[in-house]
Structure formats: C-alpha cells, structure tokens
N, C-alpha and C. Protein backbone atom coordinates (compact mmCIF):
# COMPACT_ATOMS: atom_id res chain seq x y z
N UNK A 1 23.62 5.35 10.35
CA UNK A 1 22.66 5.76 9.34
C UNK A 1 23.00 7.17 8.91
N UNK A 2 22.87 7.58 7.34
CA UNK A 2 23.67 8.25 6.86
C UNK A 2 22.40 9.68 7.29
N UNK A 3 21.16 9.26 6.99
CA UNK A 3 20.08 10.04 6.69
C UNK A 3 19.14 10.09 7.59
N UNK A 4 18.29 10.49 8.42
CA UNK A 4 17.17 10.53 8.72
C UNK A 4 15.85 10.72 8.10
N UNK A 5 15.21 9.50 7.94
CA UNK A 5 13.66 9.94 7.13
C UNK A 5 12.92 10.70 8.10
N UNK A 6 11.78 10.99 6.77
CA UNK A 6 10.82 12.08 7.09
C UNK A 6 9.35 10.81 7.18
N UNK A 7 8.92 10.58 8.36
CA UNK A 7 7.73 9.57 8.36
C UNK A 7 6.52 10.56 8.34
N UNK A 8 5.83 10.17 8.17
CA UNK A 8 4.19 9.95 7.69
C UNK A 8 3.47 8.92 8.23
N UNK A 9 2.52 9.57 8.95
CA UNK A 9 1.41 8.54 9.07
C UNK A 9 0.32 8.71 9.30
N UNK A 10 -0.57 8.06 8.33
CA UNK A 10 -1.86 8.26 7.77
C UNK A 10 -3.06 7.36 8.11
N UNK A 11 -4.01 7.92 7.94
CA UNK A 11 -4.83 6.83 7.43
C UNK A 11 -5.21 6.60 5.88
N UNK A 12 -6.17 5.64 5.21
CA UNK A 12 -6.29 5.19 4.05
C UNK A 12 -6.62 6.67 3.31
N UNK A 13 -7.74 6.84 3.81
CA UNK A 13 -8.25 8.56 3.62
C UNK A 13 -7.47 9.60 3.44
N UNK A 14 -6.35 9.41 4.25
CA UNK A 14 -5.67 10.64 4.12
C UNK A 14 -4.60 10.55 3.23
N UNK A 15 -4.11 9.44 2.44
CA UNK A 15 -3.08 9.31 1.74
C UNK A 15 -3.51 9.68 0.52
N UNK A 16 -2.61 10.53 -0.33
CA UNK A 16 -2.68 10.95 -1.94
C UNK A 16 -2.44 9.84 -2.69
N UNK A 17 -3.22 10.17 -3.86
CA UNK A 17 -3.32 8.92 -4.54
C UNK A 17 -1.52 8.84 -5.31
N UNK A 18 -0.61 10.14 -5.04
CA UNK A 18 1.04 9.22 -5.42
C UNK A 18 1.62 9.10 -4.06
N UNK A 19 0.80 9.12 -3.08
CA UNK A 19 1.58 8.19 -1.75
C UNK A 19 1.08 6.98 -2.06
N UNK A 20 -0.39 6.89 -2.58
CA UNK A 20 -0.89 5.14 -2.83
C UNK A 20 -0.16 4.60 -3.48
N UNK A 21 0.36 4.89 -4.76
CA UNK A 21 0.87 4.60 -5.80
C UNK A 21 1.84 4.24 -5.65
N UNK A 22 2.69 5.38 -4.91
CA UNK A 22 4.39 5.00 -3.98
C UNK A 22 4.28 3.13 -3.45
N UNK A 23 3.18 3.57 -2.47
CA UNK A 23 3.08 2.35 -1.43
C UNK A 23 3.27 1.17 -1.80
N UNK A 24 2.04 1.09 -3.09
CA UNK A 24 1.80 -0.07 -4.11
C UNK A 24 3.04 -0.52 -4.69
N UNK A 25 3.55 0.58 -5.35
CA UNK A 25 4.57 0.17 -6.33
C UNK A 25 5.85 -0.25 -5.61
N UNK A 26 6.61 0.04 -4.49
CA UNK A 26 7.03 -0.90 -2.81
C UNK A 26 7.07 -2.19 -2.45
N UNK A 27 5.60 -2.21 -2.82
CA UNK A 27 5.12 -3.55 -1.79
C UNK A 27 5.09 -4.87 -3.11
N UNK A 28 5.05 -4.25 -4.41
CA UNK A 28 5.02 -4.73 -5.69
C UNK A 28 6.42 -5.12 -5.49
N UNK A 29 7.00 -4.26 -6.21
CA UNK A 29 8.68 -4.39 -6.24
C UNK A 29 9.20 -5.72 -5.02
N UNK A 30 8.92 -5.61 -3.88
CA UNK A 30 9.56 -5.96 -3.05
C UNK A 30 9.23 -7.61 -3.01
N UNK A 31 7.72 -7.36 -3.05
CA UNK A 31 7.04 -8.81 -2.47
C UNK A 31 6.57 -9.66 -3.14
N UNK A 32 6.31 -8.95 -4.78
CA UNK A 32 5.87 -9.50 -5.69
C UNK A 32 7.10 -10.07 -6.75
N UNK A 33 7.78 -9.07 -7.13
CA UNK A 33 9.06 -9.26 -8.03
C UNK A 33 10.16 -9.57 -7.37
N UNK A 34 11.02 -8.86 -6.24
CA UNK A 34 12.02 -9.60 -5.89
C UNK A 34 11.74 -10.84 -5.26
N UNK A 35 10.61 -10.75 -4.28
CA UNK A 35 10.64 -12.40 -3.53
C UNK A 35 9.75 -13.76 -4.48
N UNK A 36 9.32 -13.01 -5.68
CA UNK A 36 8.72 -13.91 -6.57
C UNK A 36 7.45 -14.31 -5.93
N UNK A 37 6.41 -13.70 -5.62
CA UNK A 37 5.18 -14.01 -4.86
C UNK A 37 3.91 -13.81 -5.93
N UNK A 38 3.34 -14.30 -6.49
CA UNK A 38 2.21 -14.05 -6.80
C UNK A 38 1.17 -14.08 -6.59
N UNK A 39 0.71 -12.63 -5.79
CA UNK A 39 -0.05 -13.09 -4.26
C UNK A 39 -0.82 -11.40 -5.12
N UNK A 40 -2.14 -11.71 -4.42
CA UNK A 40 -2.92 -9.89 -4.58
C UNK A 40 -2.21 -9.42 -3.22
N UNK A 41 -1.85 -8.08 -3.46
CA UNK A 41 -1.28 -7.94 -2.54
C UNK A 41 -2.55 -6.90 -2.08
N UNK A 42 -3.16 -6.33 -3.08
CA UNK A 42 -4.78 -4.77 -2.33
C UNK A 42 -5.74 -6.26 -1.90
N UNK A 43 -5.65 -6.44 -0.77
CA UNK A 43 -6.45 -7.54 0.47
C UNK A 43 -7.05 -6.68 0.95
N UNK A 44 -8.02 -5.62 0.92
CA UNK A 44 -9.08 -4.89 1.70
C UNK A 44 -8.53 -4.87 2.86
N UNK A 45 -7.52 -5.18 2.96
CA UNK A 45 -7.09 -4.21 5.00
C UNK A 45 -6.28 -2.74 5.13
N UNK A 46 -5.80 -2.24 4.11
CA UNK A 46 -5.49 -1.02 3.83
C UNK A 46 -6.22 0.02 4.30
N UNK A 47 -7.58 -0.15 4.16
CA UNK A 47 -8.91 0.92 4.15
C UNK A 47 -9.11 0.89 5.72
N UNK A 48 -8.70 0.36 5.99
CA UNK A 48 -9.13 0.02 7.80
C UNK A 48 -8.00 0.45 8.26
N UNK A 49 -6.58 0.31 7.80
CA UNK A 49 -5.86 0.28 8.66
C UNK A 49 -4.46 1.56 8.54
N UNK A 50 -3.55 1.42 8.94
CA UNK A 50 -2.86 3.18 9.10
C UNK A 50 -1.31 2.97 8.77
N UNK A 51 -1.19 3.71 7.91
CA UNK A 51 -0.33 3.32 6.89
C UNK A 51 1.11 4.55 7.40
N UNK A 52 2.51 3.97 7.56
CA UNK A 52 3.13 4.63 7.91
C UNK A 52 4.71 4.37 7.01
N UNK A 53 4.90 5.44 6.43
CA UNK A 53 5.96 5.89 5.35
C UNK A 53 7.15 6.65 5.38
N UNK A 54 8.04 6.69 5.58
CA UNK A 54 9.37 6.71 5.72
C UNK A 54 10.03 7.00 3.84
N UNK A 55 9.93 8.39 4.03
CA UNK A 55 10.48 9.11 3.02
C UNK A 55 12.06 9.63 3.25
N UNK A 56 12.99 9.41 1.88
CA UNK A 56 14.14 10.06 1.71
C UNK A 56 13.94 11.38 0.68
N UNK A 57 13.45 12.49 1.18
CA UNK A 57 13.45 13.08 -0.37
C UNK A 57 11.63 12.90 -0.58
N UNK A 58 11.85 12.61 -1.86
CA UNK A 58 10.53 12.41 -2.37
C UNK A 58 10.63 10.77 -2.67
N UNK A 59 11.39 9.66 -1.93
CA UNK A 59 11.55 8.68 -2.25
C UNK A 59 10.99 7.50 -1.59
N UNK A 60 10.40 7.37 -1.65
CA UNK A 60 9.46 6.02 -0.46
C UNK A 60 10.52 5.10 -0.08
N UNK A 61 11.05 5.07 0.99
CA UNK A 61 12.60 3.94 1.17
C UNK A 61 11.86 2.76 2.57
N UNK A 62 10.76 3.05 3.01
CA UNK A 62 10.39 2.03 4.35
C UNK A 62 8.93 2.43 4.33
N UNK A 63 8.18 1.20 4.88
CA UNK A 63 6.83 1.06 4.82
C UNK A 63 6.17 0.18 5.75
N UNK A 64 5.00 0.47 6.54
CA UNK A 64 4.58 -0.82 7.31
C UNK A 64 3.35 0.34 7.26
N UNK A 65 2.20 -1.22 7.94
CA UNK A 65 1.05 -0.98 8.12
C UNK A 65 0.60 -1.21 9.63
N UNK A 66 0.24 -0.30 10.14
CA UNK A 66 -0.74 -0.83 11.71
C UNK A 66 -2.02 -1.09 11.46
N UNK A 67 -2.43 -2.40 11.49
CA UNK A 67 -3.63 -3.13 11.02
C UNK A 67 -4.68 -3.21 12.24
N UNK A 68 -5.79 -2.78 13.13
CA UNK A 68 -6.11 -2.94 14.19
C UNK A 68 -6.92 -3.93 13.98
N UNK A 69 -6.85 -4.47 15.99
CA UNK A 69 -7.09 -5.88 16.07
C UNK A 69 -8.64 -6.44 15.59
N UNK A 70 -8.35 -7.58 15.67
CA UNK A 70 -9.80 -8.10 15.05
C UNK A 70 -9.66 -8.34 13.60
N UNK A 71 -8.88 -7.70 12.55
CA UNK A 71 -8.47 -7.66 11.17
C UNK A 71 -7.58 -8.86 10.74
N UNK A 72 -6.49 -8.92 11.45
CA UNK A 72 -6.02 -9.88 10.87
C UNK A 72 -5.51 -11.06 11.99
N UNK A 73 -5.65 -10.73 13.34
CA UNK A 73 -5.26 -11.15 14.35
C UNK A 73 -5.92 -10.38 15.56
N UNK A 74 -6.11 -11.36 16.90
CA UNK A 74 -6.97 -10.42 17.68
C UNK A 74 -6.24 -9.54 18.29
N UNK A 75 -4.67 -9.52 18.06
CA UNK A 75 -4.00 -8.10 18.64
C UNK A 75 -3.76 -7.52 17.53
N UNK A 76 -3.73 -5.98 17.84
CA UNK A 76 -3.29 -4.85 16.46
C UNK A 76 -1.85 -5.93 15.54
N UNK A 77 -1.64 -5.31 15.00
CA UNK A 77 -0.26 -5.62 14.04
C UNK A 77 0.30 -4.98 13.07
N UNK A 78 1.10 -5.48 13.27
CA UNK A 78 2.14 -4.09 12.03
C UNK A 78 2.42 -5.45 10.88
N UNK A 79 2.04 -5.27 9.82
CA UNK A 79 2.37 -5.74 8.22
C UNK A 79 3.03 -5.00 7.24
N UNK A 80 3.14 -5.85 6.34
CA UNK A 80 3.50 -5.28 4.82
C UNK A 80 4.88 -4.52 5.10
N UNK A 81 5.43 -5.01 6.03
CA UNK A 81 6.79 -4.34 6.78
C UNK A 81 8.11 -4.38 5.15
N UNK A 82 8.38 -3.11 4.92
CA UNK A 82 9.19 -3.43 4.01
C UNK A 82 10.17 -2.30 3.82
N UNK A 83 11.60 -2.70 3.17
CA UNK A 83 12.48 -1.35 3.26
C UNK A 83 12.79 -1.59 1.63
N UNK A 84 12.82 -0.50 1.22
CA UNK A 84 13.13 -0.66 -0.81
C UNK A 84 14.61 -0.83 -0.74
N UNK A 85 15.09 -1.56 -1.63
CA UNK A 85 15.90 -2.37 -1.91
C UNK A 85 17.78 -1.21 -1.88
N UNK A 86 17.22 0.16 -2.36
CA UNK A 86 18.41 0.99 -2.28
C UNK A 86 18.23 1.55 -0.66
N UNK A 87 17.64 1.32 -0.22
CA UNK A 87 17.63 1.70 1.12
C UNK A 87 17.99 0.43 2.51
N UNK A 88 18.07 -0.57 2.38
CA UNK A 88 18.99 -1.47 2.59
C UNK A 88 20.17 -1.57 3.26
N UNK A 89 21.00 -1.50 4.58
CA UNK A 89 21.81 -1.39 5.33
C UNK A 89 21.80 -0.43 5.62
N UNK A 90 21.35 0.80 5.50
CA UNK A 90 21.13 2.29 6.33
C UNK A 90 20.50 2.21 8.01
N UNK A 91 20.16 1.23 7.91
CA UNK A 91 18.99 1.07 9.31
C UNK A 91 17.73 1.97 9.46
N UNK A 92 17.52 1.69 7.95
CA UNK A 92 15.98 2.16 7.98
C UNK A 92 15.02 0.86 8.36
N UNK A 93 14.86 -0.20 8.12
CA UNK A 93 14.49 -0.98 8.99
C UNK A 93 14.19 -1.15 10.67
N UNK A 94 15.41 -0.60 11.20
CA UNK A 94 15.62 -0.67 12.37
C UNK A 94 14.95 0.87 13.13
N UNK A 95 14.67 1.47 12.63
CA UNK A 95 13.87 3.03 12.27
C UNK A 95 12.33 2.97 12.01
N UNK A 96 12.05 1.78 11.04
CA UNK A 96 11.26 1.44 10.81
C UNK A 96 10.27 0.81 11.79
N UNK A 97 11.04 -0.18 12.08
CA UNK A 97 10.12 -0.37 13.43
C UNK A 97 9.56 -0.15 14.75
N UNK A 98 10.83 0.56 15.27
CA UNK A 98 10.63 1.40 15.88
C UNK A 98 9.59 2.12 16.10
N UNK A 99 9.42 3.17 14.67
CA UNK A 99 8.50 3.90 14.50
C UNK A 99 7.19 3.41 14.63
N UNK A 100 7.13 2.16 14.13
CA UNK A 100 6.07 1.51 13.83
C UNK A 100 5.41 1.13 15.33
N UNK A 101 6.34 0.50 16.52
CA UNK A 101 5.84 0.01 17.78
C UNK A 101 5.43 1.50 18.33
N UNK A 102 6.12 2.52 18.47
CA UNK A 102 5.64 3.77 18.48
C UNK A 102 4.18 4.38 17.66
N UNK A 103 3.64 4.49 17.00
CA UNK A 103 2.80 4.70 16.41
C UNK A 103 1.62 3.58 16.75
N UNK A 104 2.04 2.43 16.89
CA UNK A 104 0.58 0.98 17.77
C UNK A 104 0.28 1.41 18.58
N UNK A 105 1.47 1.85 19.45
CA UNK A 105 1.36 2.07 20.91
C UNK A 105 0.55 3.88 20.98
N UNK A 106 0.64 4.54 20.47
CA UNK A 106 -0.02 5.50 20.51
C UNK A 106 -1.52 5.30 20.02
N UNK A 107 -1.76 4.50 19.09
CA UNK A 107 -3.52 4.14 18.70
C UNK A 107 -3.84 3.34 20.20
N UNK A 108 -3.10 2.47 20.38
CA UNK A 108 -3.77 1.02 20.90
C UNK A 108 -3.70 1.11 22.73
N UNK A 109 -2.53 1.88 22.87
CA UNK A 109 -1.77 1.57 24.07
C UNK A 109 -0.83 0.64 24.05
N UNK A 110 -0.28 -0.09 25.58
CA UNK A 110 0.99 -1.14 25.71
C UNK A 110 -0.11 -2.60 25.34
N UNK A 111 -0.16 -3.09 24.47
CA UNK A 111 -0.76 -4.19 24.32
C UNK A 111 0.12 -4.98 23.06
N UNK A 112 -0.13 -6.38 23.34
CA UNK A 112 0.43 -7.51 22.78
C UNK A 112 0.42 -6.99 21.79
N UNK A 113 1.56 -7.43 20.30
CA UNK A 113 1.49 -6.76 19.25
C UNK A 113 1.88 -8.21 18.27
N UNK A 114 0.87 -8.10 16.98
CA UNK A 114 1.62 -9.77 16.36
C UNK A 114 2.03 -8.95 14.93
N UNK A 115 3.08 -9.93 14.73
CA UNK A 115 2.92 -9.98 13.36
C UNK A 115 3.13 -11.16 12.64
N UNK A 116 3.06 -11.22 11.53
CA UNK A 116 3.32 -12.48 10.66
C UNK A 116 4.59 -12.54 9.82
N UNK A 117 5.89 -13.06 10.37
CA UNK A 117 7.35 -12.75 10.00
C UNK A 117 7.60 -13.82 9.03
N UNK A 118 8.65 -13.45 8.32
CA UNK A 118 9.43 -14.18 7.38
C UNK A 118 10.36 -14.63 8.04
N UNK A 119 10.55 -16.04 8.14
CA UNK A 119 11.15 -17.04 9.06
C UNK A 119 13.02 -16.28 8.83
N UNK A 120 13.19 -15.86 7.82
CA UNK A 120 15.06 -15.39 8.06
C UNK A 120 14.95 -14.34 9.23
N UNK A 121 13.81 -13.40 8.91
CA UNK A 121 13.88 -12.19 9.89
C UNK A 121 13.91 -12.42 11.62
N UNK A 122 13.81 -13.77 11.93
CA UNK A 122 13.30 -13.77 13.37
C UNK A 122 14.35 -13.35 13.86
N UNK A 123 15.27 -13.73 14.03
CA UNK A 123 16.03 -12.82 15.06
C UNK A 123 16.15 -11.17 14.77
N UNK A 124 15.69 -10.49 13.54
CA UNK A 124 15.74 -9.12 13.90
C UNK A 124 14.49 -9.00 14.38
N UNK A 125 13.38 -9.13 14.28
CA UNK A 125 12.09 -8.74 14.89
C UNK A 125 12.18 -9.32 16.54
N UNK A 126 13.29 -10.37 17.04
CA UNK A 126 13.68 -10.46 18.54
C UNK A 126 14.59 -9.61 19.42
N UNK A 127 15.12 -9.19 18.55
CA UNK A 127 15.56 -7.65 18.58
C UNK A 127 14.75 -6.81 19.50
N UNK A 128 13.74 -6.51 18.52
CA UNK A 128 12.80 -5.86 19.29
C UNK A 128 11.33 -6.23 20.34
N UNK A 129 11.93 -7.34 20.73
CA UNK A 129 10.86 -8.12 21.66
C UNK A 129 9.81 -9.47 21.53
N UNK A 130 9.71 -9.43 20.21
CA UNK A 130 8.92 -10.05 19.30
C UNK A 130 9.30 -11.58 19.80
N UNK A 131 8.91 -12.79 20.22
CA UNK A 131 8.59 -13.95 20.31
C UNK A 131 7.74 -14.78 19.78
N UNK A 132 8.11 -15.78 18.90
CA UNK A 132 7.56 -16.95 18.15
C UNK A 132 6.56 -17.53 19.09
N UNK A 133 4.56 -17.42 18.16
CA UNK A 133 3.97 -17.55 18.94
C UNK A 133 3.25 -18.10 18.03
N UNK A 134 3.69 -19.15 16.77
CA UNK A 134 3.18 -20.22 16.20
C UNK A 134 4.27 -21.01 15.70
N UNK A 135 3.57 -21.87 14.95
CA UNK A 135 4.71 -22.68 14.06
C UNK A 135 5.24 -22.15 12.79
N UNK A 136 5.94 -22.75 12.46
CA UNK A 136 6.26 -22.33 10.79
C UNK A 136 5.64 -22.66 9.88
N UNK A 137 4.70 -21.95 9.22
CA UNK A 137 3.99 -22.07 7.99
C UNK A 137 4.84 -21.72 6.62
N UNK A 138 4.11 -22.14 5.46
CA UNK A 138 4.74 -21.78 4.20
C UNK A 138 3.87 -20.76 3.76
N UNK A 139 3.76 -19.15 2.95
CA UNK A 139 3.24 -18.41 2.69
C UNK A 139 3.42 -18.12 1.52
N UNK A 140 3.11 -18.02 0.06
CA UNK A 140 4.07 -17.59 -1.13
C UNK A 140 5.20 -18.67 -1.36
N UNK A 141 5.38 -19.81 -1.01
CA UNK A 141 6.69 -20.50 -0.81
C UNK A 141 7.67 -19.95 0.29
N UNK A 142 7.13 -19.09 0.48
CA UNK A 142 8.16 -18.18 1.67
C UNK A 142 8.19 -19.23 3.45
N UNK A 143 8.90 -19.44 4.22
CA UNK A 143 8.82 -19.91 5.25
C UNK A 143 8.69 -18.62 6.25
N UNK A 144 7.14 -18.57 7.28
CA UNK A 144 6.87 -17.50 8.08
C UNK A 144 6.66 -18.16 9.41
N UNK A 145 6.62 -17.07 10.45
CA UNK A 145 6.47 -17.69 11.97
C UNK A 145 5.18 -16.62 12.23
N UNK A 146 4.18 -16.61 13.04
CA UNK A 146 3.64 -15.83 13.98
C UNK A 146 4.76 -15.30 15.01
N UNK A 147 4.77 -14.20 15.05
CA UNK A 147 5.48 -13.62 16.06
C UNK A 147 4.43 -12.65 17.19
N UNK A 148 4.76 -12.18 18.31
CA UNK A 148 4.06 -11.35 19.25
C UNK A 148 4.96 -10.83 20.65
N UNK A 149 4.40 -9.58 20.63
CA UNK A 149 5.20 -8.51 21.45
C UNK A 149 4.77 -8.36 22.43
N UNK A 150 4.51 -9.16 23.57
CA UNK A 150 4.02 -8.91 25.01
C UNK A 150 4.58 -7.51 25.63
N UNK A 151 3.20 -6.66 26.16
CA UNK A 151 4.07 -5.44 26.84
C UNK A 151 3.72 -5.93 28.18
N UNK A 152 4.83 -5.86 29.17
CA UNK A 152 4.27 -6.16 30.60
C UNK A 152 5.00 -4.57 31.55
C-alpha cells in the first residue's frame, strides 16, 4: 500500500454535513450505480450507529459502519463496507477492516461480530475470521451470505 489513510470515527452527530455528503455520495456511487441497486440506501440506522472513514487527502477512499446490536442483528456489525472505486487494490479494504474490527471491539468488547456479505467477498471477509452463519440469500439481485466473527 502506497499511502496510509487518515480514519475518522464518528458518530451521526458528530459528522459535518460534507463528511455526510462524502459518505452518501460513496455508498451512492458504489451500491447504487456501479452494482446497479435500486435500494434507499438513508435506512434510519446511520443515526444510531458510528460511522468510520478512511480519508486520502480530502478524498473519502473507504467506509463502513459499526451498527450496534439489536439494530440490525443481535450482535454489533459492521455495514455499508465499501472502498471507492480509485482506491481499489491499495489494500484499503484490508485497512479497512481491520480498522473497523478495531473500533467494534473498542465500543462492544471481544464479542461475536455479523455482517451481511456479498457472496464474491467470502473468502476475503474469512480472511479475517468471519464464518458463514446463514444461507445465501438474493439482496438487490446481488447473491449475500450472513457472515459472523466468533471471539473466543
């Protein structure tokens, strides 16, 4: 990795409305236009939950959300996991999450962690511990797994 980002992490409250904007326009780009989803992506869990950003510059290049439990699953979870498209083989992803199990684990403690994966990604989210802990659903047309991070 050529660069090291500068992360951020917030809550809903504490983000400026052109970090919102950043975020949005990210999660747009990524999930809406490249993967062809026409999905609302502002689902009222934002406001609850802690938003962590991975800047190049002044450039939003990686994004995920720590959603706490009870919201979308009864263990915390990291969503909306995404790296912008020029940022892409740097291993900001791999930075990304990282950061991200780092930052759960500091709200939550060592506790089970889920998320809801896009069925290509499973072996990188096994990578980092993550084990298929449903079936394969269709989401957006997209094929996804439940995944979850047992800490023992």
């Amino acid at each position: 990795m050529d660069y090291q980002l500068d992360w951020r992490f917030q809550t809903f409250d504490e983000l400026t409305t052109t970090e919102l904007y950043a975020i949005l326009r990210l999660r747009s780009e990524v999930f809406v236009l490249e993967q062809r989803c026409c999905y609302l992506d502002a689902d009222n869990k934002d406001q609850r939950s802690h938003h962590l950003s991975g800047y190049l510059g002044d450039e939003l290049m990686a994004f995920a959300r720590i959603v706490p439990p009870g919201l979308s699953y009864e263990y915390p979870a990291i969503g909306r996991i995404v790296v912008s498209p020029g940022g892409r083989g740097t291993g900001y992803g791999i930075e990304l999450l990282n950061v991200s199990i780092q930052k759960l684990e500091e709200l939550y403690g060592k506790v089970p962690i889920r998320i809801g994966a896009q069925l290509y990604l499973k072996r990188f989210y096994e990578s980092f511990g993550f084990r298929q802990s449903g079936e394969v659903y269709r989401e957006d047309d997209i094929e996804h797994i439940e995944m979850t991070r047992l800490n023992s």
